[in-house]
N, C-alpha and C. Protein backbone atom coordinates (compact mmCIF):
# COMPACT_ATOMS: atom_id res chain seq x y z
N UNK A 1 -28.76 85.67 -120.71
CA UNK A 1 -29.28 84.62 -121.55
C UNK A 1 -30.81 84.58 -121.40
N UNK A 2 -31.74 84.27 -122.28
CA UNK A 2 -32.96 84.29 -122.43
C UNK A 2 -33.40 83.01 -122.33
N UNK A 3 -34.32 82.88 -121.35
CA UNK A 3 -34.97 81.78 -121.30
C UNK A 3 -35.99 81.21 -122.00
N UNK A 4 -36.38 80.49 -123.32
CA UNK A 4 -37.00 80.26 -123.83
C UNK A 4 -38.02 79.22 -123.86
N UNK A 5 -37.33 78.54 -122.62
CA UNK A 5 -38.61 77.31 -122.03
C UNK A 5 -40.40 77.67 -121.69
N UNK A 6 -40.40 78.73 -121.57
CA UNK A 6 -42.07 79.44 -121.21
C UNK A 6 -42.54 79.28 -122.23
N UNK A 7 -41.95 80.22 -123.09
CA UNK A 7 -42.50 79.74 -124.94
C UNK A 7 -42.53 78.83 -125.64
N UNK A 8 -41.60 77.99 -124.97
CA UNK A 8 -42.39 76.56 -125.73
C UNK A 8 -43.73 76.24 -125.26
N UNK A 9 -43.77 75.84 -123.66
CA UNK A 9 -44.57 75.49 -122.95
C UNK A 9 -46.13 76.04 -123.73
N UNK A 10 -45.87 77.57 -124.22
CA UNK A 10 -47.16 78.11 -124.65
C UNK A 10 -47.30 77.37 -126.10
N UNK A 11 -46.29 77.40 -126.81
CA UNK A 11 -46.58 76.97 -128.07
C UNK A 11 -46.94 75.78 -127.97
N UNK A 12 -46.52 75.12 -127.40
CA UNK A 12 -46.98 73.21 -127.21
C UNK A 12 -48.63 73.36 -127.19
N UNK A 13 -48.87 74.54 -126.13
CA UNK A 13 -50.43 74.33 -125.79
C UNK A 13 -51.41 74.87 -126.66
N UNK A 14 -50.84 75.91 -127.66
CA UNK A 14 -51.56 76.49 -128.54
C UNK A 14 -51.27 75.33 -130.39
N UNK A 15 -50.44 74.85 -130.17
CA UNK A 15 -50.64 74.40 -131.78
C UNK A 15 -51.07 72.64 -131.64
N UNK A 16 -51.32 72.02 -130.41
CA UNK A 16 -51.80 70.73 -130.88
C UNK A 16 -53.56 71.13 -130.57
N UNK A 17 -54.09 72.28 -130.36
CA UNK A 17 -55.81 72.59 -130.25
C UNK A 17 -55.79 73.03 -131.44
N UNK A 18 -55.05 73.52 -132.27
CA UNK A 18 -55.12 73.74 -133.49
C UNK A 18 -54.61 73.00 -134.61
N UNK A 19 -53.48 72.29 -134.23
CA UNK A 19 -53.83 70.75 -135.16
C UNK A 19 -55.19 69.97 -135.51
N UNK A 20 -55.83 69.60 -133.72
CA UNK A 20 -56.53 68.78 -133.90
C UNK A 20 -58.00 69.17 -134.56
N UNK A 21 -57.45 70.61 -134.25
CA UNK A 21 -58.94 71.22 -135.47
C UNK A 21 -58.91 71.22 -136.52
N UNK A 22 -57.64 70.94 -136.98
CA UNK A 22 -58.03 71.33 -138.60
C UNK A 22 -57.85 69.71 -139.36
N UNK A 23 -57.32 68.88 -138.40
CA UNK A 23 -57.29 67.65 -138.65
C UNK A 23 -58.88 66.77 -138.80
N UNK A 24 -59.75 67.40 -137.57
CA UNK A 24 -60.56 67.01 -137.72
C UNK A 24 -61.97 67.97 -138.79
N UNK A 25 -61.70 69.05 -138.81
CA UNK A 25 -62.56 69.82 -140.16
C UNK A 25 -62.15 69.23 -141.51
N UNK A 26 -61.31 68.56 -141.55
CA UNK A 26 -60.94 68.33 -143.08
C UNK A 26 -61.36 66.64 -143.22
N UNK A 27 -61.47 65.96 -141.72
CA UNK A 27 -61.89 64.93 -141.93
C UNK A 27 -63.28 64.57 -141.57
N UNK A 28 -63.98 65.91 -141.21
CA UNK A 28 -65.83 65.79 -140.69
C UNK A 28 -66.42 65.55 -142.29
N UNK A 29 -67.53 64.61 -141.97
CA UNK A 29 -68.68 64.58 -142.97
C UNK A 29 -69.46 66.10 -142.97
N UNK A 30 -70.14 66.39 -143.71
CA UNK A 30 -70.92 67.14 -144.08
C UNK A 30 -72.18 66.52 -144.49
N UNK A 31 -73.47 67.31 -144.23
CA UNK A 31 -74.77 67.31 -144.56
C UNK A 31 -75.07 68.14 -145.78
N UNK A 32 -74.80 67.69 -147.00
CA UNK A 32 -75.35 68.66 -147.96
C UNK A 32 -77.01 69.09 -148.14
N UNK A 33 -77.60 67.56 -147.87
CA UNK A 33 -79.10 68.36 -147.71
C UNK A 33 -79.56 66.88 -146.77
N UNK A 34 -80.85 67.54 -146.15
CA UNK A 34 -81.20 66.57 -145.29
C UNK A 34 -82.92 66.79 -144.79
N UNK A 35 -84.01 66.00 -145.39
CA UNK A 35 -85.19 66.49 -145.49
C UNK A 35 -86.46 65.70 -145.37
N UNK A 36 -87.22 65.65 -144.90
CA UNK A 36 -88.59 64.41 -144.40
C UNK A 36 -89.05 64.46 -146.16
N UNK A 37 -89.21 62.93 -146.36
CA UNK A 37 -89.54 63.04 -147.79
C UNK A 37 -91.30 62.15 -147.45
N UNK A 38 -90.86 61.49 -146.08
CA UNK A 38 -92.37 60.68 -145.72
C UNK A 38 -92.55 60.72 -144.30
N UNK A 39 -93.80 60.28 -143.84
CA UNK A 39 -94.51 59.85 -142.75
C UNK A 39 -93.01 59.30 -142.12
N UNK A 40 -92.12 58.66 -142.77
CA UNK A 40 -91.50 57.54 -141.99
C UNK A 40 -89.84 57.48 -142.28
N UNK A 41 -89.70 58.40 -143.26
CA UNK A 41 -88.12 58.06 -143.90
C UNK A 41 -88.04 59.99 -144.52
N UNK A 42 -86.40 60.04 -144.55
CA UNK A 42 -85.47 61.01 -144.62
C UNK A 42 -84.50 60.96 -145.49
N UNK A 43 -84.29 61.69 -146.53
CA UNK A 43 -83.21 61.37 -147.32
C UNK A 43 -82.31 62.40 -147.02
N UNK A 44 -80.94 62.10 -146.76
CA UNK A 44 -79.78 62.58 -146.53
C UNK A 44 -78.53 62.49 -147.15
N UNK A 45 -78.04 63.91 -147.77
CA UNK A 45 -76.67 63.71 -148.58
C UNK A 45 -75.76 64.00 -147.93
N UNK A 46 -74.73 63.67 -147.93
CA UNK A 46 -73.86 63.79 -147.53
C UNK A 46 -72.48 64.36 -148.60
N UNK A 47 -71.42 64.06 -148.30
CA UNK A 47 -69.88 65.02 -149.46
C UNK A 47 -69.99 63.80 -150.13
N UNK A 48 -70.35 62.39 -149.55
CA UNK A 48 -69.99 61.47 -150.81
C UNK A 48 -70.72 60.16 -150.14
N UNK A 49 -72.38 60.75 -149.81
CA UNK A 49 -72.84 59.23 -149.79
C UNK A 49 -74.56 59.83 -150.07
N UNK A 50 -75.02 59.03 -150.62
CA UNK A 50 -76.49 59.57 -150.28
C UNK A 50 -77.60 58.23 -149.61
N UNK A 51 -78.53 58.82 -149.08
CA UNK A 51 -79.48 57.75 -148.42
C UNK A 51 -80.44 57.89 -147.90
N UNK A 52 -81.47 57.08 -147.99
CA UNK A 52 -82.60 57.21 -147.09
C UNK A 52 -82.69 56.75 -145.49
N UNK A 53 -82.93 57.19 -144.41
CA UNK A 53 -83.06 57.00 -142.72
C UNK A 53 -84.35 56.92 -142.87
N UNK A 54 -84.89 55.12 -142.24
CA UNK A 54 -85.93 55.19 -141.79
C UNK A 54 -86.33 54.58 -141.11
N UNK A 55 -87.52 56.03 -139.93
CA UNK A 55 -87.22 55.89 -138.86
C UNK A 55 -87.91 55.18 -138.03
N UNK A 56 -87.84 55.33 -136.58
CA UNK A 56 -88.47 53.86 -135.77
C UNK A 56 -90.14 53.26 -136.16
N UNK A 57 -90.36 53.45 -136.69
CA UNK A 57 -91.66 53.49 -136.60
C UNK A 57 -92.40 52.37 -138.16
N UNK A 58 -90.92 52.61 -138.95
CA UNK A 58 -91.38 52.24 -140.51
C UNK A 58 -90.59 50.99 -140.19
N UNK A 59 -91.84 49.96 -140.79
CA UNK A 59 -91.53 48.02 -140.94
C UNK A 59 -92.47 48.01 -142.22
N UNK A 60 -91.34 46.84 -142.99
CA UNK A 60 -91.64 46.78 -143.93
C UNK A 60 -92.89 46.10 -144.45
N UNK A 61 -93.13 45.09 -143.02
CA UNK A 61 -94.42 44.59 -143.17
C UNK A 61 -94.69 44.23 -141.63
N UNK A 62 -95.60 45.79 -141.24
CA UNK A 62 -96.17 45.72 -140.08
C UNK A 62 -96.96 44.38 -139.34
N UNK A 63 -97.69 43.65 -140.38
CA UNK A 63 -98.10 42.42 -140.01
C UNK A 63 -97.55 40.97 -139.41
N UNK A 64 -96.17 41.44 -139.80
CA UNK A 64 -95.22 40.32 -139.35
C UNK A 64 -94.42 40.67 -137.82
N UNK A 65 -94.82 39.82 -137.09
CA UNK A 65 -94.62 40.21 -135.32
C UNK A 65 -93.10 40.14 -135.05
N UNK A 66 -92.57 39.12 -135.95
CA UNK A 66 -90.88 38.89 -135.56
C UNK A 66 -90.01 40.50 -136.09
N UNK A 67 -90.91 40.63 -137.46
CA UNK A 67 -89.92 42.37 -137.11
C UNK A 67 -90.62 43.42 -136.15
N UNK A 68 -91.78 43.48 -135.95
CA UNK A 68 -92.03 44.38 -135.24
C UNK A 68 -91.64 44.15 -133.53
N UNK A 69 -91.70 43.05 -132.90
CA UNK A 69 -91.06 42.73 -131.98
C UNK A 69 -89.04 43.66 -131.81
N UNK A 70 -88.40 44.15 -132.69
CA UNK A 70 -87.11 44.22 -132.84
C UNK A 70 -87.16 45.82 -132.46
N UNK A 71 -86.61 45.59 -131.35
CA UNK A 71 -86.54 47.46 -130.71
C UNK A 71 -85.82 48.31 -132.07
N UNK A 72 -86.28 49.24 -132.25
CA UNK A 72 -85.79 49.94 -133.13
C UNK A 72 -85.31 51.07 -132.56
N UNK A 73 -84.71 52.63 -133.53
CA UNK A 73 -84.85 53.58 -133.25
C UNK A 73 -84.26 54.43 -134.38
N UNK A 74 -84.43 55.48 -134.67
CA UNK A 74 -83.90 56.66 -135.82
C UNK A 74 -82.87 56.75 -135.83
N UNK A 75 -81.84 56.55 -137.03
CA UNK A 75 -80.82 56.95 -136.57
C UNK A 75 -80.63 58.09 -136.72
N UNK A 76 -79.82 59.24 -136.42
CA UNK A 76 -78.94 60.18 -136.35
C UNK A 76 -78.35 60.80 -137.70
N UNK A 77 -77.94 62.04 -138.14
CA UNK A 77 -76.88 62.04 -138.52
C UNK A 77 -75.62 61.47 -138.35
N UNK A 78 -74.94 61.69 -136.99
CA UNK A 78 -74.03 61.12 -136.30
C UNK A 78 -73.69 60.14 -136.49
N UNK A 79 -75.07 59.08 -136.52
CA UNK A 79 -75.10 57.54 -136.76
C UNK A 79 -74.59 57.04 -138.02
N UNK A 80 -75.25 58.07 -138.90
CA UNK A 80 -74.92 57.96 -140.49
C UNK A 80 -73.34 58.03 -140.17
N UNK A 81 -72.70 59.25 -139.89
CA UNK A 81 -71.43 59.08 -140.45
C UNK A 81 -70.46 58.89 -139.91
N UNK A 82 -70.73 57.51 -138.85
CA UNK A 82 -70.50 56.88 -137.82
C UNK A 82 -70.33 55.14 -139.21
N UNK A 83 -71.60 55.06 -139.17
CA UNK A 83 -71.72 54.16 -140.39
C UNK A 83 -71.18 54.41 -141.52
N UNK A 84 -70.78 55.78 -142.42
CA UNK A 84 -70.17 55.88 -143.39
C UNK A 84 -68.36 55.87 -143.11
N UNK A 85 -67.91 56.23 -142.19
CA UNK A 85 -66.56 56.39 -141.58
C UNK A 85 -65.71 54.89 -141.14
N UNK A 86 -67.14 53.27 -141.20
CA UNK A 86 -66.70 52.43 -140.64
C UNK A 86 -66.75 51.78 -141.97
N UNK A 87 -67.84 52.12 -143.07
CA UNK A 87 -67.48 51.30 -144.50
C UNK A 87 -66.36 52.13 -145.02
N UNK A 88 -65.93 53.55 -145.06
CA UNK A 88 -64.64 53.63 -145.46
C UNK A 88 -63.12 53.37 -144.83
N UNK A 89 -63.53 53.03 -143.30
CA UNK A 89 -62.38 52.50 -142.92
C UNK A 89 -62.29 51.04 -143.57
N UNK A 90 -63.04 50.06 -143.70
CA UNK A 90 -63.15 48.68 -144.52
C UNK A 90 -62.59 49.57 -146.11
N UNK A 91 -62.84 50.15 -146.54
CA UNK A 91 -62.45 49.93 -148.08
C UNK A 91 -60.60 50.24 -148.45
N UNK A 92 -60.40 50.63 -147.24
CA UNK A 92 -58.93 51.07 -147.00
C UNK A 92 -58.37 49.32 -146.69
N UNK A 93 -59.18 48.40 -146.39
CA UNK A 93 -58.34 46.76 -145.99
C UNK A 93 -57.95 46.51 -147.00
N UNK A 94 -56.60 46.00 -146.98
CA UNK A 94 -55.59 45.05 -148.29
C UNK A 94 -56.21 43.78 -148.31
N UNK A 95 -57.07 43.06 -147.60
CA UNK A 95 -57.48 41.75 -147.44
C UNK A 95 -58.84 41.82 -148.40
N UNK A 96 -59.06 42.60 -148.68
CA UNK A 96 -60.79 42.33 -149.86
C UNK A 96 -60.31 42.12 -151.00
N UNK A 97 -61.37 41.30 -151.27
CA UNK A 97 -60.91 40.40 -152.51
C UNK A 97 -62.67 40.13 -153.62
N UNK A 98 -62.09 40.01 -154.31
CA UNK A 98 -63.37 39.52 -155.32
C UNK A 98 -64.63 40.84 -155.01
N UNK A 99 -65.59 40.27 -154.84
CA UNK A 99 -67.01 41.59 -154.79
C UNK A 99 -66.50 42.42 -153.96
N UNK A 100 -66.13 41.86 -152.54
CA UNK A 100 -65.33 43.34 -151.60
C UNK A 100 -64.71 44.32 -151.95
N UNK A 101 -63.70 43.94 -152.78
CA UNK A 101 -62.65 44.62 -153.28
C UNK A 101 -63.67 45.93 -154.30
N UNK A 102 -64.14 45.22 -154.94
CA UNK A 102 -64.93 46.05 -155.76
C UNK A 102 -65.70 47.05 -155.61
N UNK A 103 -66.56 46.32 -154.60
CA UNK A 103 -67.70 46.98 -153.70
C UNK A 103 -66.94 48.21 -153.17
N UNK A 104 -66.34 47.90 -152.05
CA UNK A 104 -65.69 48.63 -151.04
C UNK A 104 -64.78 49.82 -151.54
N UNK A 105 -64.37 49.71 -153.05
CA UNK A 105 -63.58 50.86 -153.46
C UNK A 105 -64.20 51.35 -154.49
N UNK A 106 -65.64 50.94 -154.36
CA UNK A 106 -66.57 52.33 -154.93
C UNK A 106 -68.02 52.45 -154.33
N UNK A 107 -67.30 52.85 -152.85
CA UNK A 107 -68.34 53.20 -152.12
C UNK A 107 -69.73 54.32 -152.93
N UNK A 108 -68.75 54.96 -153.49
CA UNK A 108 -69.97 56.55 -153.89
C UNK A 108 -70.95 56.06 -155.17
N UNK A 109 -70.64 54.56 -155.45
CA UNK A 109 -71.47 54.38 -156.58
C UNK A 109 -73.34 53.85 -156.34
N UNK A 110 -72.64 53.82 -155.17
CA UNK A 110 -73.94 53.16 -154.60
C UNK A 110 -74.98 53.91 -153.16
N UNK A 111 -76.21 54.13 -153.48
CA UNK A 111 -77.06 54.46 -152.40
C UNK A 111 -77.62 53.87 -151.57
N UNK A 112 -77.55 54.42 -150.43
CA UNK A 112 -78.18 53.60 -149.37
C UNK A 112 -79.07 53.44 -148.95
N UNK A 113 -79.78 52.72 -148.06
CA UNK A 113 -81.21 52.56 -147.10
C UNK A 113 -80.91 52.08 -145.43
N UNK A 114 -81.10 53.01 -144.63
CA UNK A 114 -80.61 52.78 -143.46
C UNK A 114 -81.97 52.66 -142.62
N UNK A 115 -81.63 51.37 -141.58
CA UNK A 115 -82.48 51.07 -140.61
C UNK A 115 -81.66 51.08 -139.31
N UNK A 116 -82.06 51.84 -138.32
CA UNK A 116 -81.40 51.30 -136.57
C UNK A 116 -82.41 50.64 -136.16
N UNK A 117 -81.68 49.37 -135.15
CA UNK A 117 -81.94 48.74 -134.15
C UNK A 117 -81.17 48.05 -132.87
N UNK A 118 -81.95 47.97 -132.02
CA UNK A 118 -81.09 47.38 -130.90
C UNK A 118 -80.65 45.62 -131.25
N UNK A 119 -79.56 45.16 -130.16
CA UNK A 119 -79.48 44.20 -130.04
C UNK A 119 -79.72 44.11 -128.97
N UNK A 120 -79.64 42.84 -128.46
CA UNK A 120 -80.20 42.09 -126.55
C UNK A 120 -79.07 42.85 -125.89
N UNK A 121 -77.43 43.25 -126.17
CA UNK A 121 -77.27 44.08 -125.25
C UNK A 121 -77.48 45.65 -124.83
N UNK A 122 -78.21 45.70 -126.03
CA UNK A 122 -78.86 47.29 -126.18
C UNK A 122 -77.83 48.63 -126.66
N UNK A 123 -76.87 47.29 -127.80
CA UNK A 123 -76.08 48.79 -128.70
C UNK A 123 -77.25 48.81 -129.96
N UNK A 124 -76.08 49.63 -130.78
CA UNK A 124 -76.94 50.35 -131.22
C UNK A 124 -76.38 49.81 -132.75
N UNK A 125 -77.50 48.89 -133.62
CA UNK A 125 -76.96 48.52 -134.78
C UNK A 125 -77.70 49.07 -135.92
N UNK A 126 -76.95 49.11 -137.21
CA UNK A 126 -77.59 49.62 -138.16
C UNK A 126 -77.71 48.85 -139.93
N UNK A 127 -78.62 48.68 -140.21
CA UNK A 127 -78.87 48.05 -141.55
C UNK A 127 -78.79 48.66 -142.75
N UNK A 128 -78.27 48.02 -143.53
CA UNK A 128 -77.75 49.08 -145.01
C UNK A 128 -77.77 48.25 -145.70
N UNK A 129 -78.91 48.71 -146.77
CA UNK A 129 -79.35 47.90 -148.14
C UNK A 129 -78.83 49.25 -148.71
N UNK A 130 -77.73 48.21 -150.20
CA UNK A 130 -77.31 49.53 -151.29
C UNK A 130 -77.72 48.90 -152.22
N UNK A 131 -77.35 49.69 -153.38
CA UNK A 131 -77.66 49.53 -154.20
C UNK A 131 -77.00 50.61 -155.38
N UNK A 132 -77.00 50.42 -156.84
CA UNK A 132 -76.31 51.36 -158.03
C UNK A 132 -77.31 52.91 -158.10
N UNK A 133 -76.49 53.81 -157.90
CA UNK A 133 -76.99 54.93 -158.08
C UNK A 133 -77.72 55.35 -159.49
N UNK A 134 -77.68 54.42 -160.51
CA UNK A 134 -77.94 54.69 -161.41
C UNK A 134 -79.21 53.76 -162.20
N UNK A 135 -79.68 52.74 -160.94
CA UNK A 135 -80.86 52.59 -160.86
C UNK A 135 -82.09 52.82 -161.64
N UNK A 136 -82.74 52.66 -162.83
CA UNK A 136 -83.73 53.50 -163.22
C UNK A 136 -85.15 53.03 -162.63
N UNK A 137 -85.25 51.96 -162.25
CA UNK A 137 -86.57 50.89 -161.51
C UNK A 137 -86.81 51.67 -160.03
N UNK A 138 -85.39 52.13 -158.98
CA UNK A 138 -85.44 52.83 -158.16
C UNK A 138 -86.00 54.39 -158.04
N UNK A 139 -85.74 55.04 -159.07
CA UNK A 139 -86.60 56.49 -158.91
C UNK A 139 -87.48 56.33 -159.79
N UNK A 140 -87.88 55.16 -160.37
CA UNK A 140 -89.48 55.74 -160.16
C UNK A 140 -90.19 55.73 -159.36
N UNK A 141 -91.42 56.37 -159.42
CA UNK A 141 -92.56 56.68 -158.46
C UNK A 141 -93.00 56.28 -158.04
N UNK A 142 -93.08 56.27 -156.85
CA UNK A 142 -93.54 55.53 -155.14
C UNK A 142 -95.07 55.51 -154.96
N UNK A 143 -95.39 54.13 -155.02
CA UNK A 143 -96.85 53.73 -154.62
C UNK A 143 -96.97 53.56 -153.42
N UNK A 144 -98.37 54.30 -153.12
CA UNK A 144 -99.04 53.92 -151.74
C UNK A 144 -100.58 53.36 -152.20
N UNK A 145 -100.55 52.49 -151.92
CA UNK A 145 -102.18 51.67 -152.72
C UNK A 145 -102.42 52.21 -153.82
N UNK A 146 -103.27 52.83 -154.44
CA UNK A 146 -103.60 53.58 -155.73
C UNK A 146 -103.05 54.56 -155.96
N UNK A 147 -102.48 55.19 -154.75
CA UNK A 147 -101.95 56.34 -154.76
C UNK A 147 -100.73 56.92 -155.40
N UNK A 148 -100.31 57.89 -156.55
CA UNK A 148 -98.54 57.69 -156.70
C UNK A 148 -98.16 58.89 -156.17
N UNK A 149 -96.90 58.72 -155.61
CA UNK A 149 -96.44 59.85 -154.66
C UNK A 149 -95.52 60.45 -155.50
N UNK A 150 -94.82 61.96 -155.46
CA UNK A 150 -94.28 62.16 -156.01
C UNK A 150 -93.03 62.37 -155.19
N UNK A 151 -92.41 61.30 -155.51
CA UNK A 151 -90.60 60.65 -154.95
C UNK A 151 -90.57 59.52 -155.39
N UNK A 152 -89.31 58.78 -155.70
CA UNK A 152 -88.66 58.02 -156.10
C UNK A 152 -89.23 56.58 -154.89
N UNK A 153 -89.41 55.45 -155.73
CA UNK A 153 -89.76 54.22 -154.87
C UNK A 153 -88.56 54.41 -153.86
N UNK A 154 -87.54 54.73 -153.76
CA UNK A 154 -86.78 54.17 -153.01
C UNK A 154 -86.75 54.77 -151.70
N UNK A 155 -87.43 56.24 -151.59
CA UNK A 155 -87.40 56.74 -150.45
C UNK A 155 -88.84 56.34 -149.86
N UNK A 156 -89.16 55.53 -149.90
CA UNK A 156 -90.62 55.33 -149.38
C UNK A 156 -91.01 54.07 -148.83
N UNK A 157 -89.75 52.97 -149.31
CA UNK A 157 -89.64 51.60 -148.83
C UNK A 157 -88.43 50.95 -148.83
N UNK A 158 -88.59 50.18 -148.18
CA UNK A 158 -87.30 49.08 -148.15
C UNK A 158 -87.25 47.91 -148.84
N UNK A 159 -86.66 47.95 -149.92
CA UNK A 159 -86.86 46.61 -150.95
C UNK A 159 -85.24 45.66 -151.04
N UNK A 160 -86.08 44.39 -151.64
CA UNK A 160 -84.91 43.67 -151.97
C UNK A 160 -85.28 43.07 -152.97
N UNK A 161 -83.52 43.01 -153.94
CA UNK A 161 -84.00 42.33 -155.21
C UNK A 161 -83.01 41.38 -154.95
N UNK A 162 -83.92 40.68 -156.18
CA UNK A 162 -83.35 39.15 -156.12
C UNK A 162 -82.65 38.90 -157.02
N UNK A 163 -81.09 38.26 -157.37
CA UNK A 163 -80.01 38.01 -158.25
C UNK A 163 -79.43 39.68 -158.01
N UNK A 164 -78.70 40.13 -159.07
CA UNK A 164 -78.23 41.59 -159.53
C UNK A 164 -76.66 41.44 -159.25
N UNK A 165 -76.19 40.29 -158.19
CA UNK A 165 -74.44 40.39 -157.78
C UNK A 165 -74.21 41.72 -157.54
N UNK A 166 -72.97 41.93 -157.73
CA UNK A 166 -72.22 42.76 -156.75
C UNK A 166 -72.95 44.28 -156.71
N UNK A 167 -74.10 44.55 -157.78
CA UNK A 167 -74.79 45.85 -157.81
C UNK A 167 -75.56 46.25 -156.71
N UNK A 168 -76.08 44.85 -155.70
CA UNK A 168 -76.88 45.00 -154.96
C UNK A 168 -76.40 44.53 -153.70
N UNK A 169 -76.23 44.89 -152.17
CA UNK A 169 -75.50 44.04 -151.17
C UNK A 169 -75.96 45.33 -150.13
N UNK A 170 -75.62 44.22 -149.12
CA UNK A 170 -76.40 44.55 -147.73
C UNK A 170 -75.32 44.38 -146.72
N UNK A 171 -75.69 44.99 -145.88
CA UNK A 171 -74.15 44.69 -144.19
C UNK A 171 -74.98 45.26 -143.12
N UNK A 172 -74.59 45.25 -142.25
CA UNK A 172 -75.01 45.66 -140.64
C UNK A 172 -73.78 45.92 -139.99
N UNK A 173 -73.84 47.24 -139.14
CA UNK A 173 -72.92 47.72 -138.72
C UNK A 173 -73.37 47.74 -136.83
N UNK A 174 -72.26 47.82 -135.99
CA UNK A 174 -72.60 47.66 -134.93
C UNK A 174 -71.74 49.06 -134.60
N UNK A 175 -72.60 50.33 -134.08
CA UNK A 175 -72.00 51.68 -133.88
C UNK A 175 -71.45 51.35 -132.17
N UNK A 176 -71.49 50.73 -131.66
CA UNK A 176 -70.73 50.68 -130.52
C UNK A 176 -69.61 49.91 -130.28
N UNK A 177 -69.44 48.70 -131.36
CA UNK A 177 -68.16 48.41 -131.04
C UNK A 177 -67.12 48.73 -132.34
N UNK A 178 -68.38 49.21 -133.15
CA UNK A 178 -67.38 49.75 -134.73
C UNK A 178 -67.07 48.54 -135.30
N UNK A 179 -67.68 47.48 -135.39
CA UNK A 179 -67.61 46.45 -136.22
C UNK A 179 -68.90 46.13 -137.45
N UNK A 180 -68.31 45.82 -138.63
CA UNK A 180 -68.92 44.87 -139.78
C UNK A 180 -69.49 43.79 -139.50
N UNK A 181 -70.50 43.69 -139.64
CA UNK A 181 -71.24 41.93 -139.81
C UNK A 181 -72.18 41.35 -141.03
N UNK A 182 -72.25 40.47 -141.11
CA UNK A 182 -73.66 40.12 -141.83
C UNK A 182 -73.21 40.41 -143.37
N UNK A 183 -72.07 40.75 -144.09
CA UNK A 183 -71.93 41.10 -145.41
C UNK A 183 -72.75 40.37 -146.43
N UNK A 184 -73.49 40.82 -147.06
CA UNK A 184 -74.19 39.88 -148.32
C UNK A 184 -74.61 40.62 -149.35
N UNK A 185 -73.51 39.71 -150.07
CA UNK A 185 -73.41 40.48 -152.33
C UNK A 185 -74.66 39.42 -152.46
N UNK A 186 -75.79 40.33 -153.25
CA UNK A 186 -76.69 39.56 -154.19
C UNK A 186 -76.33 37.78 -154.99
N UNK A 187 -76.85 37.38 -155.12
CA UNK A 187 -76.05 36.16 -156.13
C UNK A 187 -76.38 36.44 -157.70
N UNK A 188 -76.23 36.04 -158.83
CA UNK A 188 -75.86 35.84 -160.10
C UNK A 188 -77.42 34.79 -160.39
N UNK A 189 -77.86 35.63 -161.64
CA UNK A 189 -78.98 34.80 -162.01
C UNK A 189 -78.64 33.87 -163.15
C-alpha cells in the first residue's frame, strides 16, 4: 500500500504560497503613472483613482501658524493605496445612504488631493479633498503670481469650493487604525 500522507504534506505547502499570490496580484493597486508636476505636489494614477500627493512641505497658507504648526509628512504610494483600499472597503457598506451611497459607489468619478499628517499619537493620517473628474474650472491653468504654469490648477493647490453637494466632499483617513473620520458632502446653494 502506498503511502500518500508525504504528498499531501507537500501539496498543502506548495498551493496556499501560491494561492496567496495570486490572490493578492489580482487584488494589488497599480501605479499607472506617477510624476513631480511641482516644487511641492505629485500626481499619481492609479487602475482606478487619480490624484495629486502633496508633500510635507506644501501649506496652503504658509502665513497661518495653526497649519503650519501640524506635523506633516509625504505620503507614499503605499499610503495612497492604503487610503484607496479603505474608501473602497466603505463603498462595499449596506448602511450608506443618501450622498454616501452615491458618493461611495462612484468612487472613480471623482479626483483626489491628498495631504499626510500626524496626530498627538503620532499615526499617520491623511486628507482627501475630491472632487468631479470632469471639472472644467479644475484643469485650467495654474497661477503662481503673474506667472501661468503649464498644469492644471489642481495640481498646484489645495482648494475648496463653496456649495456644489455631493460633487464636492472631503474625509480623513487614519492609516493606522484603518478608520474613516471627518466625512463632509459640500452643502446645496
Amino acid at each position: 500500500m502506498i503511502n500518500y500522507f508525504p504528498y499531501l504534506q507537500t501539496m498543502k505547502k506548495l498551493i496556499l504560497p501560491l494561492f496567496l499570490f495570486f490572490v493578492s496580484a489580482v487584488s494589488a493597486q497599480k501605479v499607472i503613472k506617477s510624476e513631480k508636476v511641482t516644487d511641492h505636489s505629485m500626481h499619481i494614477v492609479g487602475d482606478d483613482f487619480e490624484g495629486i500627493i502633496f508633500n510635507d512641505n506644501y501649506f496652503q497658507n504658509p502665513k497661518d501658524t495653526s497649519e503650519t504648526k501640524i506635523k506633516r509628512f509625504t505620503p507614499s504610494s503605499e499610503d495612497i493605496f492604503l487610503t484607496e483600499s479603505i474608501l473602497k472597503e466603505h463603498a462595499g457598506n449596506k448602511q450608506n445612504k443618501g450622498d454616501e451611497e452615491c458618493i461611495f459607489s462612484n468612487l472613480k468619478k471623482y479626483r483626489r488631493q491628498y495631504i499626510g499628517y500626524f496626530n498627538d499619537k503620532g499615526e499617520k493620517l491623511i486628507y482627501v479633498n475630491c472632487f468631479p473628474v470632469n471639472e472644467d474650472w479644475a484643469i485650467q491653468k495654474a497661477k503662481e503670481g503673474n506667472k501661468i504654469l503649464n498644469i492644471p490648477r489642481w495640481y498646484n493647490s489645495l482648494f475648496h469650493v463653496f456649495d456644489g453637494g455631493n460633487r464636492f466632499w472631503q474625509i480623513k483617513l487614519n492609516l493606522s487604525t484603518k478608520k474613516m473620520f471627518d466625512f463632509w458632502v459640500n452643502g446645496v446653494a
